[in-house]
Protein backbone atom coordinates (compact mmCIF):
# COMPACT_ATOMS: atom_id res chain seq x y z
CA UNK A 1 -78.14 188.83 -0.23
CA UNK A 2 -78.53 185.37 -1.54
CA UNK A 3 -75.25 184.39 -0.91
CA UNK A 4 -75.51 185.98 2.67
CA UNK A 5 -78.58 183.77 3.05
CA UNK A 6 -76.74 180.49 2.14
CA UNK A 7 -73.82 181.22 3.78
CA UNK A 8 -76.54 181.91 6.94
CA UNK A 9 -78.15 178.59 6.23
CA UNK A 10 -74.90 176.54 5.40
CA UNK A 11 -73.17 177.51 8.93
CA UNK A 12 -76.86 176.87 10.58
CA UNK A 13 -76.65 173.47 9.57
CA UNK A 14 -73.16 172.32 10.74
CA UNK A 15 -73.55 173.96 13.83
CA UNK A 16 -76.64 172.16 14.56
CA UNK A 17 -75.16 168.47 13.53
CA UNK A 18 -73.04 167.23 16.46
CA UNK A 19 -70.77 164.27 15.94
CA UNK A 20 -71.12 161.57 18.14
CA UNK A 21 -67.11 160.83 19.83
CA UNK A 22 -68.57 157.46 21.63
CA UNK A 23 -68.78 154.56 19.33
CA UNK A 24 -70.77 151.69 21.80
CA UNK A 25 -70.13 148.60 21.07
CA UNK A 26 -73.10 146.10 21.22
CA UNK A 27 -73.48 144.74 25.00
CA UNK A 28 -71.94 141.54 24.75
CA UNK A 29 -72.85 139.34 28.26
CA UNK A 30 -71.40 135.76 27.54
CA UNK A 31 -69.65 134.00 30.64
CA UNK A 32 -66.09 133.05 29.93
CA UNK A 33 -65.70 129.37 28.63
CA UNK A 34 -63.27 126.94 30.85
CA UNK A 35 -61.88 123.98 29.75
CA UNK A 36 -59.10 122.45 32.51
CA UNK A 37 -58.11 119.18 34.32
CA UNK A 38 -55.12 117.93 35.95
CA UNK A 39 -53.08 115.34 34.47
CA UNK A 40 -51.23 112.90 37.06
CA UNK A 41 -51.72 116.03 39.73
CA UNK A 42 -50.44 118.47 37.40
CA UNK A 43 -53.28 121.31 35.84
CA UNK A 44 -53.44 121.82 32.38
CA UNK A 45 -56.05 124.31 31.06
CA UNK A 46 -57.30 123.83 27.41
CA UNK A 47 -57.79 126.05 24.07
CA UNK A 48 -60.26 125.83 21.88
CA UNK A 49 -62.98 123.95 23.76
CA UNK A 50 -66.43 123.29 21.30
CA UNK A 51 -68.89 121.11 21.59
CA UNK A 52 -71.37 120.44 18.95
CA UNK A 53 -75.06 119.25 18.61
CA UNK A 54 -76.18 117.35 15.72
CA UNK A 55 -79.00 114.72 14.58
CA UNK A 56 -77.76 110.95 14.02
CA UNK A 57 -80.43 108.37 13.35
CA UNK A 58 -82.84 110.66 14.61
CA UNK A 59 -81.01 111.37 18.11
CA UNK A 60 -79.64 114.44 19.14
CA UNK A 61 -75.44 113.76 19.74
CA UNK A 62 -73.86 116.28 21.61
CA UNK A 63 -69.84 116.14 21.09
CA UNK A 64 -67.58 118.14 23.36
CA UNK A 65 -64.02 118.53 22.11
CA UNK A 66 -61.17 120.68 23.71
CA UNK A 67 -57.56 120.62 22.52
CA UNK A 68 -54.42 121.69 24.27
CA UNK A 69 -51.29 122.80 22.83
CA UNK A 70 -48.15 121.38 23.70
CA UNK A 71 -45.79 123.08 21.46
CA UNK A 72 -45.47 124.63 17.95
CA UNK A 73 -46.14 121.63 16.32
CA UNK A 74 -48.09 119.07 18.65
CA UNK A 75 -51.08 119.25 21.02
CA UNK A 76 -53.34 116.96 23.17
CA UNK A 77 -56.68 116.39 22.61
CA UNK A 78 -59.67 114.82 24.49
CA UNK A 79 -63.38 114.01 23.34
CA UNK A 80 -66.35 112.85 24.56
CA UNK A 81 -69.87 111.94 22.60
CA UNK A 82 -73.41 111.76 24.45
CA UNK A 83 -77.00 112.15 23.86
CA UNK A 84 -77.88 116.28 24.31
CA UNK A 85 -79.88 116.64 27.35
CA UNK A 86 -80.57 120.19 26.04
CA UNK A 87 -82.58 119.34 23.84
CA UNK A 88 -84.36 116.78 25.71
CA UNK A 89 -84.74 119.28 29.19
CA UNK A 90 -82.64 116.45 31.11
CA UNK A 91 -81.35 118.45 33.78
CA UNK A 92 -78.04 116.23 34.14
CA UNK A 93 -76.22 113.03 32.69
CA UNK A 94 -73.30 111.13 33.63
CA UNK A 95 -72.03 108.31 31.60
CA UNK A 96 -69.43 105.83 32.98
CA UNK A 97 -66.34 105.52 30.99
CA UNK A 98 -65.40 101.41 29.78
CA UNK A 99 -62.01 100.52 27.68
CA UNK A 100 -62.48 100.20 23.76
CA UNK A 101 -64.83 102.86 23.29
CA UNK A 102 -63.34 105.30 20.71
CA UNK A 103 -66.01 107.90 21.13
CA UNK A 104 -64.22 109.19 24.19
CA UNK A 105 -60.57 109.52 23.47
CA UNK A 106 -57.86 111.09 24.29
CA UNK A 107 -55.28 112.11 21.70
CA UNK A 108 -52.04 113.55 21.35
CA UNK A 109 -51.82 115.37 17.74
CA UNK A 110 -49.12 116.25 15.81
CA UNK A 111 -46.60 117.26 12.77
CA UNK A 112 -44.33 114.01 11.64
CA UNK A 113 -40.68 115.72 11.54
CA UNK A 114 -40.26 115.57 7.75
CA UNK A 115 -43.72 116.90 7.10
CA UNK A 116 -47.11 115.13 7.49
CA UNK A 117 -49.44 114.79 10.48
CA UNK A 118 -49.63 111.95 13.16
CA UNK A 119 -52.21 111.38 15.64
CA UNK A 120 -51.59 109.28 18.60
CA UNK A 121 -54.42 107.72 20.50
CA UNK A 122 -56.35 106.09 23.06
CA UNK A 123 -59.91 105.00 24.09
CA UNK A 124 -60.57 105.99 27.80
CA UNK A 125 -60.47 103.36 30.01
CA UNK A 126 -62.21 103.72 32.88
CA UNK A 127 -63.86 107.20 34.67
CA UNK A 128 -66.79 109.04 34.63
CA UNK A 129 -68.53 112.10 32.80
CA UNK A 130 -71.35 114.33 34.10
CA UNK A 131 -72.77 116.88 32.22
CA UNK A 132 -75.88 119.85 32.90
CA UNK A 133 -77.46 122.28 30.80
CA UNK A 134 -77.68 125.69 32.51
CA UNK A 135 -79.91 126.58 28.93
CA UNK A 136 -80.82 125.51 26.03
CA UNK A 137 -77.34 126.98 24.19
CA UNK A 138 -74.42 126.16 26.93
CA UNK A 139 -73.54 123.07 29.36
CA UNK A 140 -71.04 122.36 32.53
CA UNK A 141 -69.64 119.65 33.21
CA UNK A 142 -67.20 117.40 35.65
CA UNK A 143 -64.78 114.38 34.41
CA UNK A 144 -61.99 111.92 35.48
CA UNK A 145 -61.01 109.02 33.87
CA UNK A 146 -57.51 106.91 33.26
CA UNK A 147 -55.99 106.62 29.64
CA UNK A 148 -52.93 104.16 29.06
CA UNK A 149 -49.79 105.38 26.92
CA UNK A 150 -48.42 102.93 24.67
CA UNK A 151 -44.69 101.76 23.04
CA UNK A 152 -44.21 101.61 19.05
CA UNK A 153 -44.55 98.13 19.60
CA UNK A 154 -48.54 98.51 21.12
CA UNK A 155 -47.34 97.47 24.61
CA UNK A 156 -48.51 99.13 27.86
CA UNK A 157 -46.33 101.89 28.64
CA UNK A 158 -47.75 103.78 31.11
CA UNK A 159 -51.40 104.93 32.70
CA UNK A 160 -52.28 108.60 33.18
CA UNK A 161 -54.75 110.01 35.77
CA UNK A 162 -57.03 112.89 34.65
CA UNK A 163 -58.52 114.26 37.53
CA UNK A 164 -60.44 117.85 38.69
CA UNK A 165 -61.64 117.82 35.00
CA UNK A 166 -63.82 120.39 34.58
CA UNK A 167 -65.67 122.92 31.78
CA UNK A 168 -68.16 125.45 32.83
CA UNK A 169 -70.33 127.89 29.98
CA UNK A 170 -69.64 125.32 26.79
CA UNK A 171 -71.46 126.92 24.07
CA UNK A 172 -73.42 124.33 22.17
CA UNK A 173 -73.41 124.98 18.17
CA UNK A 174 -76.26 123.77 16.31
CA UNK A 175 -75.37 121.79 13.20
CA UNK A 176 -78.72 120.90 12.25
């Protein structure tokens, strides 16, 4: 009778558990991240885009880098540096682009054949950079500007027109 009862009791209890067959994941609702711009009329979208906030001297620096890959072993990569209107609730900024000013480059990046790394850069010349802050965590934002391509030798070889630049839904990471 005991073992009846526990036999009863055992069968009442895995009959009552039922097994979930949905795993949910967690609701994930982030807008996709777009990086592109078109280089001498030709559109190149970009991997990898970040930007990141962080203090310097007591002022807020956003940095917005996005890198495009060429081939296996060399890529392109442009960056701009700017105050963070997030964090200041500036609704938009737009800085004007002059030559010599290595916080906005653009840079092709590579591997040496033989081994070792080389990067290739410029300062932007001329152009122009607006930004906005949908929220406090993400920005959009519009560019063009001119870059120059140089020999071996550091002559003028050629000048290249981004244009249509664009990045909407940039998540901003904190590094503070």
């Amino acid at each position: 009778m005991k073992t009846l009862f526990t036999s009863f009791l055992l069968c009442l209890l895995f009959t009552s558990c039922k097994k979930n067959d949905e795993i949910t994941a967690p609701v994930t609702n982030l807008p996709p991240t777009v990086f592109k711009a078109s280089f001498d009329g030709i559109e190149k979208t970009f991997n990898l885009p970040e930007s990141y906030s962080f203090l310097d001297n007591g002022t807020y620096v956003l940095k917005i880098l996005a890198e495009k890959t060429i081939n296996n072993d060399s890529s392109i990569l442009i960056k701009f540096t700017l105050p963070d209107i997030t964090k200041t609730n500036t609704a938009s900024y737009t800085k004007l682009f002059n030559n010599m000013f290595w916080a906005d480059a653009f840079m092709e990046l590579g591997s040496k054949p033989g081994g070792g790394q080389y990067s290739s850069g410029t300062p932007i010349q001329s152009g122009q950079l607006t930004i906005k802050g949908h929220d406090a965590n993400y920005v959009d934002g519009n560019f063009s500007f001119v870059f120059f391509t140089y020999d071996k030798w550091g002559m003028k070889k050629d000048e290249v027109h981004v244009t249509n630049g664009s990045f909407t839904n940039l998540k901003i990471i904190r590094q503070y």
